[in-house]
PDB file of N, CA and C in Angstrom:
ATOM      1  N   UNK A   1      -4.055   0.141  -3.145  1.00  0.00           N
ATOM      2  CA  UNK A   1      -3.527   0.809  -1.984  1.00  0.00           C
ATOM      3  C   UNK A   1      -2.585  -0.162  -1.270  1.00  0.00           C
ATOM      4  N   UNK A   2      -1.242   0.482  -0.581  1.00  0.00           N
ATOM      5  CA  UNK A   2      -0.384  -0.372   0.109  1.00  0.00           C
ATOM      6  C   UNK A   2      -0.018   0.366   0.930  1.00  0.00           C
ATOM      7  N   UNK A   3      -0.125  -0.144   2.047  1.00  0.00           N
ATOM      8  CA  UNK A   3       0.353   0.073   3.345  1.00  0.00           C
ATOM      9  C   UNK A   3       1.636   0.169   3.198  1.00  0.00           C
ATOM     10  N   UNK A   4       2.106   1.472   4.038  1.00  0.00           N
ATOM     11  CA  UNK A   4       3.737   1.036   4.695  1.00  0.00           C
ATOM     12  C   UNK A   4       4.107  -0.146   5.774  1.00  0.00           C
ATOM     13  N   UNK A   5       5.291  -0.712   5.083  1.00  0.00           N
ATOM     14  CA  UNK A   5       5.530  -2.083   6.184  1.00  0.00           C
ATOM     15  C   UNK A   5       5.124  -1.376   7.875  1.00  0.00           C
ATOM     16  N   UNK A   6       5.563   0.155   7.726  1.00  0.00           N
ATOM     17  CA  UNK A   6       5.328   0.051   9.710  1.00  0.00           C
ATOM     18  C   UNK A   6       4.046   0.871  10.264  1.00  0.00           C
ATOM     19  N   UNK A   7       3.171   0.698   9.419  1.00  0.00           N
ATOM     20  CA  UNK A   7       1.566   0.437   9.857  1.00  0.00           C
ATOM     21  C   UNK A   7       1.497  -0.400  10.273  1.00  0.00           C
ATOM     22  N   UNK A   8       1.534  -1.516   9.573  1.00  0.00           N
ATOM     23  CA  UNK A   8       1.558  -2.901  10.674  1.00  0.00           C
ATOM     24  C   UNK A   8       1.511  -3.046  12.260  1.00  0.00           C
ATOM     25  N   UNK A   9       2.525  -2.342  12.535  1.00  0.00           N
ATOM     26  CA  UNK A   9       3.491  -2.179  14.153  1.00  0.00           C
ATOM     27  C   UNK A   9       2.225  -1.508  14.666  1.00  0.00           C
ATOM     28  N   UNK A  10       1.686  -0.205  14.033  1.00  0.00           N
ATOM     29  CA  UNK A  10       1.443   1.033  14.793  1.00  0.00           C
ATOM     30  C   UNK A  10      -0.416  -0.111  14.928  1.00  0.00           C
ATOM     31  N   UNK A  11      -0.964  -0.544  13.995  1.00  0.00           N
ATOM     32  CA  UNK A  11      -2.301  -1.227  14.086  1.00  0.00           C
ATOM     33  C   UNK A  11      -2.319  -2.149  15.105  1.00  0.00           C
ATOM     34  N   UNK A  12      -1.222  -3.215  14.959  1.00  0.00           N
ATOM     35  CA  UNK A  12      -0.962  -4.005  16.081  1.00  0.00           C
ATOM     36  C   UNK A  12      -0.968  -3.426  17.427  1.00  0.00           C
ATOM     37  N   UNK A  13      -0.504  -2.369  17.395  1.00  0.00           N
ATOM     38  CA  UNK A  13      -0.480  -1.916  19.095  1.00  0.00           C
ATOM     39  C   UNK A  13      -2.037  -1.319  18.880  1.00  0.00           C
ATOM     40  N   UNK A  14      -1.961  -0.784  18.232  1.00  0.00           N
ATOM     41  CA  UNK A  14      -3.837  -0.207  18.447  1.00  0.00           C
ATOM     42  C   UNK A  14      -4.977  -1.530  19.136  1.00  0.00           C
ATOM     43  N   UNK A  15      -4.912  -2.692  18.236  1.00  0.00           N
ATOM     44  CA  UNK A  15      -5.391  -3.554  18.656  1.00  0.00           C
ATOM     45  C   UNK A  15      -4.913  -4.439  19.553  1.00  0.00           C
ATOM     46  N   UNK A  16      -3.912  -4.295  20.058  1.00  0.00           N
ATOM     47  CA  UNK A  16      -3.184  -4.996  21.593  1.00  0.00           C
ATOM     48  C   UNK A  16      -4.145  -4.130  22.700  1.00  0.00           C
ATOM     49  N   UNK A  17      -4.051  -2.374  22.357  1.00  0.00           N
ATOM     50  CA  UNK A  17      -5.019  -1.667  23.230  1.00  0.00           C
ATOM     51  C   UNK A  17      -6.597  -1.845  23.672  1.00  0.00           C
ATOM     52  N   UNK A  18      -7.235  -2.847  22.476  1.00  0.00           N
ATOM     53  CA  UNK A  18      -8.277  -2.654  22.011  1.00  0.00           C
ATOM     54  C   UNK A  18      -9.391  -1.377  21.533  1.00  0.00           C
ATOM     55  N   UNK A  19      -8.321  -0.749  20.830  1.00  0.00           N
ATOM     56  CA  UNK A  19      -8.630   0.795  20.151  1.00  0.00           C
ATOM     57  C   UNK A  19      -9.531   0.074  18.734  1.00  0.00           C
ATOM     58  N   UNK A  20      -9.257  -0.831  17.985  1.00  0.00           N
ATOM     59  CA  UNK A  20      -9.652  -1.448  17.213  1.00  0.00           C
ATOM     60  C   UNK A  20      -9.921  -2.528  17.087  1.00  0.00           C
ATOM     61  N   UNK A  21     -10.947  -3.125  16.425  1.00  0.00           N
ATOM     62  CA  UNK A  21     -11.580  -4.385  16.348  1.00  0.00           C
ATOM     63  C   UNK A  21     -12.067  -4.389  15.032  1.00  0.00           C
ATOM     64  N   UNK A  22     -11.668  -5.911  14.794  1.00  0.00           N
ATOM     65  CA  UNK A  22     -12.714  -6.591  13.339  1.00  0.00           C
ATOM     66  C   UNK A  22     -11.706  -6.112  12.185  1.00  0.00           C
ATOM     67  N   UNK A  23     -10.815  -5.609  12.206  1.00  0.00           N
ATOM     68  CA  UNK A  23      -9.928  -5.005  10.678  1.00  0.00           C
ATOM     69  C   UNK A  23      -9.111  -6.400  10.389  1.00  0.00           C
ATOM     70  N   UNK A  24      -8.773  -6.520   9.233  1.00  0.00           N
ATOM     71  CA  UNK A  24      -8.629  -7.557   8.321  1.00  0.00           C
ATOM     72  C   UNK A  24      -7.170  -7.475   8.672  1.00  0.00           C
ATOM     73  N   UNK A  25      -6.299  -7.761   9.086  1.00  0.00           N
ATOM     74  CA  UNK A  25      -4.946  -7.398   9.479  1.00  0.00           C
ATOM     75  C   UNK A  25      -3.811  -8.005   8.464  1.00  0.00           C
ATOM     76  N   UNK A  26      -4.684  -9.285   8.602  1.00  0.00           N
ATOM     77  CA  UNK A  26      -3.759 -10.462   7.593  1.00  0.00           C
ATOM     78  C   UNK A  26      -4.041  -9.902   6.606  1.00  0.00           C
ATOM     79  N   UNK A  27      -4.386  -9.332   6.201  1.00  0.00           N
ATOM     80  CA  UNK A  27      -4.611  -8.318   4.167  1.00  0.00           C
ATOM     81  C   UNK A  27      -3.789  -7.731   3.959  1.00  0.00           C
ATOM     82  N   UNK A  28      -2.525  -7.316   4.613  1.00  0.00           N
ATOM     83  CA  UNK A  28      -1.784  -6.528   4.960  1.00  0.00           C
ATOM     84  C   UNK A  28      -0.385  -7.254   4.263  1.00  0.00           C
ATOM     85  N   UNK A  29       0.379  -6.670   2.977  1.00  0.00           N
ATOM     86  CA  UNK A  29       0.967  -7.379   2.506  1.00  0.00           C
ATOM     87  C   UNK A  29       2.567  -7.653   2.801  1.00  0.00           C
ATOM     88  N   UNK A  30       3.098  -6.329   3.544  1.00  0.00           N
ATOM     89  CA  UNK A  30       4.067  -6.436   3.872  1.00  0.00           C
ATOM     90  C   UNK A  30       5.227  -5.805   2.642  1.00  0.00           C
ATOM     91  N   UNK A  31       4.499  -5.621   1.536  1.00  0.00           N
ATOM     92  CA  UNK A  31       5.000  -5.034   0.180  1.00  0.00           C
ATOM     93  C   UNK A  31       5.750  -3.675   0.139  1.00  0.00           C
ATOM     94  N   UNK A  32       6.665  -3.532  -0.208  1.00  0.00           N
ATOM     95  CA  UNK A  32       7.701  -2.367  -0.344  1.00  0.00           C
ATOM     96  C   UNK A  32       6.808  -1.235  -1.381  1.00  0.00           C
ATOM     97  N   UNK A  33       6.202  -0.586  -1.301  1.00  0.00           N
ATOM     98  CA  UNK A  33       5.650   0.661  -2.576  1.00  0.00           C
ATOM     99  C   UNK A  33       6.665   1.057  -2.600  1.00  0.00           C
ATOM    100  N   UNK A  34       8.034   1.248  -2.906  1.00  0.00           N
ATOM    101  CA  UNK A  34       9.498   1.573  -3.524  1.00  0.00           C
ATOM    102  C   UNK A  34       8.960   0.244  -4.669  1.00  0.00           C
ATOM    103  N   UNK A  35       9.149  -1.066  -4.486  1.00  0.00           N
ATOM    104  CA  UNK A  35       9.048  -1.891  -5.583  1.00  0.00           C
ATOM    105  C   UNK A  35       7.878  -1.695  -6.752  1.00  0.00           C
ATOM    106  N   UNK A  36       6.791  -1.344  -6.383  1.00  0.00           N
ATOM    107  CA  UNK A  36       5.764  -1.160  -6.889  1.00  0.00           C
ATOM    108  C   UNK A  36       5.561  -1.029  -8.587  1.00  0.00           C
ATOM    109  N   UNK A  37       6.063   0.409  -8.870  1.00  0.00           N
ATOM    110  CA  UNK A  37       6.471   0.645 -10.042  1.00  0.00           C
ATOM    111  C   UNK A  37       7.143  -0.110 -11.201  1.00  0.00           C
ATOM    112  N   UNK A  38       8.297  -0.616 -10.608  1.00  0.00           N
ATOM    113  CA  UNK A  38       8.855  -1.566 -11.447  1.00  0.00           C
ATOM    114  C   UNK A  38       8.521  -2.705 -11.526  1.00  0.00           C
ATOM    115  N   UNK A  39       7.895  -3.061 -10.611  1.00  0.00           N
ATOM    116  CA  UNK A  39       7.445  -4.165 -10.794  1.00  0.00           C
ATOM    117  C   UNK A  39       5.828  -4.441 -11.892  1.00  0.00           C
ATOM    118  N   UNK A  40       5.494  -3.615 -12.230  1.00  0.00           N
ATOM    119  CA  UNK A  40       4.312  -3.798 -12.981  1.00  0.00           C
ATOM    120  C   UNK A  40       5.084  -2.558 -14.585  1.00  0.00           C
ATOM    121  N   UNK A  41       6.022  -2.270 -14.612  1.00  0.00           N
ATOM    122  CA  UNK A  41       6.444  -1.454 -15.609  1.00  0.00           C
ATOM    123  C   UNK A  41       6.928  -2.222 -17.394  1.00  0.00           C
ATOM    124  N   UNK A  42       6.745  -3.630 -16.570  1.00  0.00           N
ATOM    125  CA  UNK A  42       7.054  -4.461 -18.031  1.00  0.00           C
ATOM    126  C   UNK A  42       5.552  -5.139 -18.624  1.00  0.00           C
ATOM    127  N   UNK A  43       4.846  -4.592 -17.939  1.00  0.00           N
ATOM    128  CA  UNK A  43       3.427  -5.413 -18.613  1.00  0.00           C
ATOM    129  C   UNK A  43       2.385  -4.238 -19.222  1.00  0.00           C
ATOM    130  N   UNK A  44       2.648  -3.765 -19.821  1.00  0.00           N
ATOM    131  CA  UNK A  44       2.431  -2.373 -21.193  1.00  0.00           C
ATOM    132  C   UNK A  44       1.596  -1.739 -19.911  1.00  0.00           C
ATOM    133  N   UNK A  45       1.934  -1.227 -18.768  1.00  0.00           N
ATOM    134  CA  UNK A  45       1.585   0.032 -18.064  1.00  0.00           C
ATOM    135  C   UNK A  45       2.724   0.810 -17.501  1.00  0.00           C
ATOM    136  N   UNK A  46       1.828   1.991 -17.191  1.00  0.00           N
ATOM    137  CA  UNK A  46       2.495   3.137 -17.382  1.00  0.00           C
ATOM    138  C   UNK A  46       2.170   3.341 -15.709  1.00  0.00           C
ATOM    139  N   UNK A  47       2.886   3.837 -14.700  1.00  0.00           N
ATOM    140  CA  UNK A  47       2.258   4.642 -13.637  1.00  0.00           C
ATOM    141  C   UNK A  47       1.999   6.032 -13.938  1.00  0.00           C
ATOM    142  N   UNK A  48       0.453   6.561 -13.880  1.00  0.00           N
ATOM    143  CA  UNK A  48       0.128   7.982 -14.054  1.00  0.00           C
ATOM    144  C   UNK A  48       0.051   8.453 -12.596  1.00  0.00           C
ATOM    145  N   UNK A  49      -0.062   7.865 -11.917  1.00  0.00           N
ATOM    146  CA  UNK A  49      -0.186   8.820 -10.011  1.00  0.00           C
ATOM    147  C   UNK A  49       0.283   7.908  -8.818  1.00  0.00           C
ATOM    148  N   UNK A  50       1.090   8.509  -8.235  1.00  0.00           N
ATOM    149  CA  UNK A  50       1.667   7.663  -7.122  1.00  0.00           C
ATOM    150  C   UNK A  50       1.775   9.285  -6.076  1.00  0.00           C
ATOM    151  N   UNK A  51       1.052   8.360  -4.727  1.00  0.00           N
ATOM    152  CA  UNK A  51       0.738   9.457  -3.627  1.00  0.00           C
ATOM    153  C   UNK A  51       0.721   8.491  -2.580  1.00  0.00           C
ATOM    154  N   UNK A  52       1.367   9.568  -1.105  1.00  0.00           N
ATOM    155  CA  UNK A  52       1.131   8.890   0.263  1.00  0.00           C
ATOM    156  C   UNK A  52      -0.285   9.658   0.707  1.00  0.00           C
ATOM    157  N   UNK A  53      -0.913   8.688   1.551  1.00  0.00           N
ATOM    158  CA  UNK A  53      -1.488   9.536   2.280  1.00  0.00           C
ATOM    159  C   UNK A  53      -2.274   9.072   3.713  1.00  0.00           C
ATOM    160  N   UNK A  54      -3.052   8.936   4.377  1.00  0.00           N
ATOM    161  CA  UNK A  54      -3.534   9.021   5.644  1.00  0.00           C
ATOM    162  C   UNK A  54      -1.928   8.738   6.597  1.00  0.00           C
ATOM    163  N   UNK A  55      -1.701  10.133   6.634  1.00  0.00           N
ATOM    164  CA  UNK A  55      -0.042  10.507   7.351  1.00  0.00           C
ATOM    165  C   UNK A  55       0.715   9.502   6.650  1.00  0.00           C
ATOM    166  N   UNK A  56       0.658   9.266   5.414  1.00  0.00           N
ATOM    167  CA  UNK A  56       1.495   8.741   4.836  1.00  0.00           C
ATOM    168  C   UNK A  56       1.966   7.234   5.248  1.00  0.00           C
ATOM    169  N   UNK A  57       0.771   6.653   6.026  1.00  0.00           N
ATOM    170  CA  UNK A  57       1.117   5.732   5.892  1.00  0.00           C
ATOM    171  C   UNK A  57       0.476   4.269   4.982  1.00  0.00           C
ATOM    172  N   UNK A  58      -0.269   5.022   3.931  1.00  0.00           N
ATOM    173  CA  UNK A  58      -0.606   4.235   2.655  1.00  0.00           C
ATOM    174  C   UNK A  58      -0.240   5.059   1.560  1.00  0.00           C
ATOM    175  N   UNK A  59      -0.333   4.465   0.615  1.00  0.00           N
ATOM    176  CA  UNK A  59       0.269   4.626  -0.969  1.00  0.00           C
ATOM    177  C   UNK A  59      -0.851   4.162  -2.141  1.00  0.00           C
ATOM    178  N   UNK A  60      -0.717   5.078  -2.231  1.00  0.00           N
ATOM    179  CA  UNK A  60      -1.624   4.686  -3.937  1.00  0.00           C
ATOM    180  C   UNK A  60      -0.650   4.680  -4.965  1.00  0.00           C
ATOM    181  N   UNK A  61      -1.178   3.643  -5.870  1.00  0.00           N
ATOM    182  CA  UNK A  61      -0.430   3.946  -7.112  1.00  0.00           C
ATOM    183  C   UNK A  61      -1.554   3.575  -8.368  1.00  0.00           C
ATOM    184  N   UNK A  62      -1.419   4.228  -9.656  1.00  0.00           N
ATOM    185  CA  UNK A  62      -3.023   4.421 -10.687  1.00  0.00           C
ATOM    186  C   UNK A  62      -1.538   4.267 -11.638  1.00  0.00           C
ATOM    187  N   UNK A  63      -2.023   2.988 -12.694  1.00  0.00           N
ATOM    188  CA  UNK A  63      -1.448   2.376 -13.680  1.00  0.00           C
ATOM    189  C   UNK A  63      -2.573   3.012 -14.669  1.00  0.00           C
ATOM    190  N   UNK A  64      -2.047   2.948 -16.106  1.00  0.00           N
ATOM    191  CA  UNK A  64      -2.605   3.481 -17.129  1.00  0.00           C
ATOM    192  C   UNK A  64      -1.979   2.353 -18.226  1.00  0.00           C
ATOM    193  N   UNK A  65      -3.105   1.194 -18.867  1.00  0.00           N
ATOM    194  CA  UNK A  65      -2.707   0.246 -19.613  1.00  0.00           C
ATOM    195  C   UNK A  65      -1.890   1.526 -21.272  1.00  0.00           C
ATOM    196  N   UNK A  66      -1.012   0.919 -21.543  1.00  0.00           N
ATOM    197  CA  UNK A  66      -0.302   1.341 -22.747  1.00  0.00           C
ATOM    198  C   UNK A  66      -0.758   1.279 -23.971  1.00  0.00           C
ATOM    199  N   UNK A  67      -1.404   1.815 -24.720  1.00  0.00           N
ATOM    200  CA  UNK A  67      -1.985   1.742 -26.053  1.00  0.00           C
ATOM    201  C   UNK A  67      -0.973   1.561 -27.315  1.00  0.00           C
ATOM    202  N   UNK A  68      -1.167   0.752 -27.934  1.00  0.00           N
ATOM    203  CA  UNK A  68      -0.450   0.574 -29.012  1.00  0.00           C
ATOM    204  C   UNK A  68      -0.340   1.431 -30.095  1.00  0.00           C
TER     205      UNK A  68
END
């Protein structure tokens, strides 16, 4: 799972509010899911499912190793 870069923003203000506490923030990679795909497309996988979701502001993506 990857966060959109501007979750970040929207968590940060949550926890500036103190709406939230204790979440791992620094886990948070800062990673483009546009790059995602290609970037794992040369090591014999395949992407079978790529989806947004909690309002779209995470991303799944489900690799499927390549069988010979």
């Amino acid at each position: 799972m990857v966060p959109l870069p501007g979750a970040d923003r929207i968590l940060n203000a949550l926890k500036f509010l103190r709406v939230i506490d204790g979440m791992q923030l620094d886990q948070h990679s800062g990673l483009d899911p546009k790059k995602i795909p290609s970037a794992f497309s040369h090591r014999d996988l395949t992407l079978v499912r790529a989806e947004r979701f909690q309002l779209g502001l995470n991303n799944l993506h489900v690799f499927r190793k390549r069988t010979n």
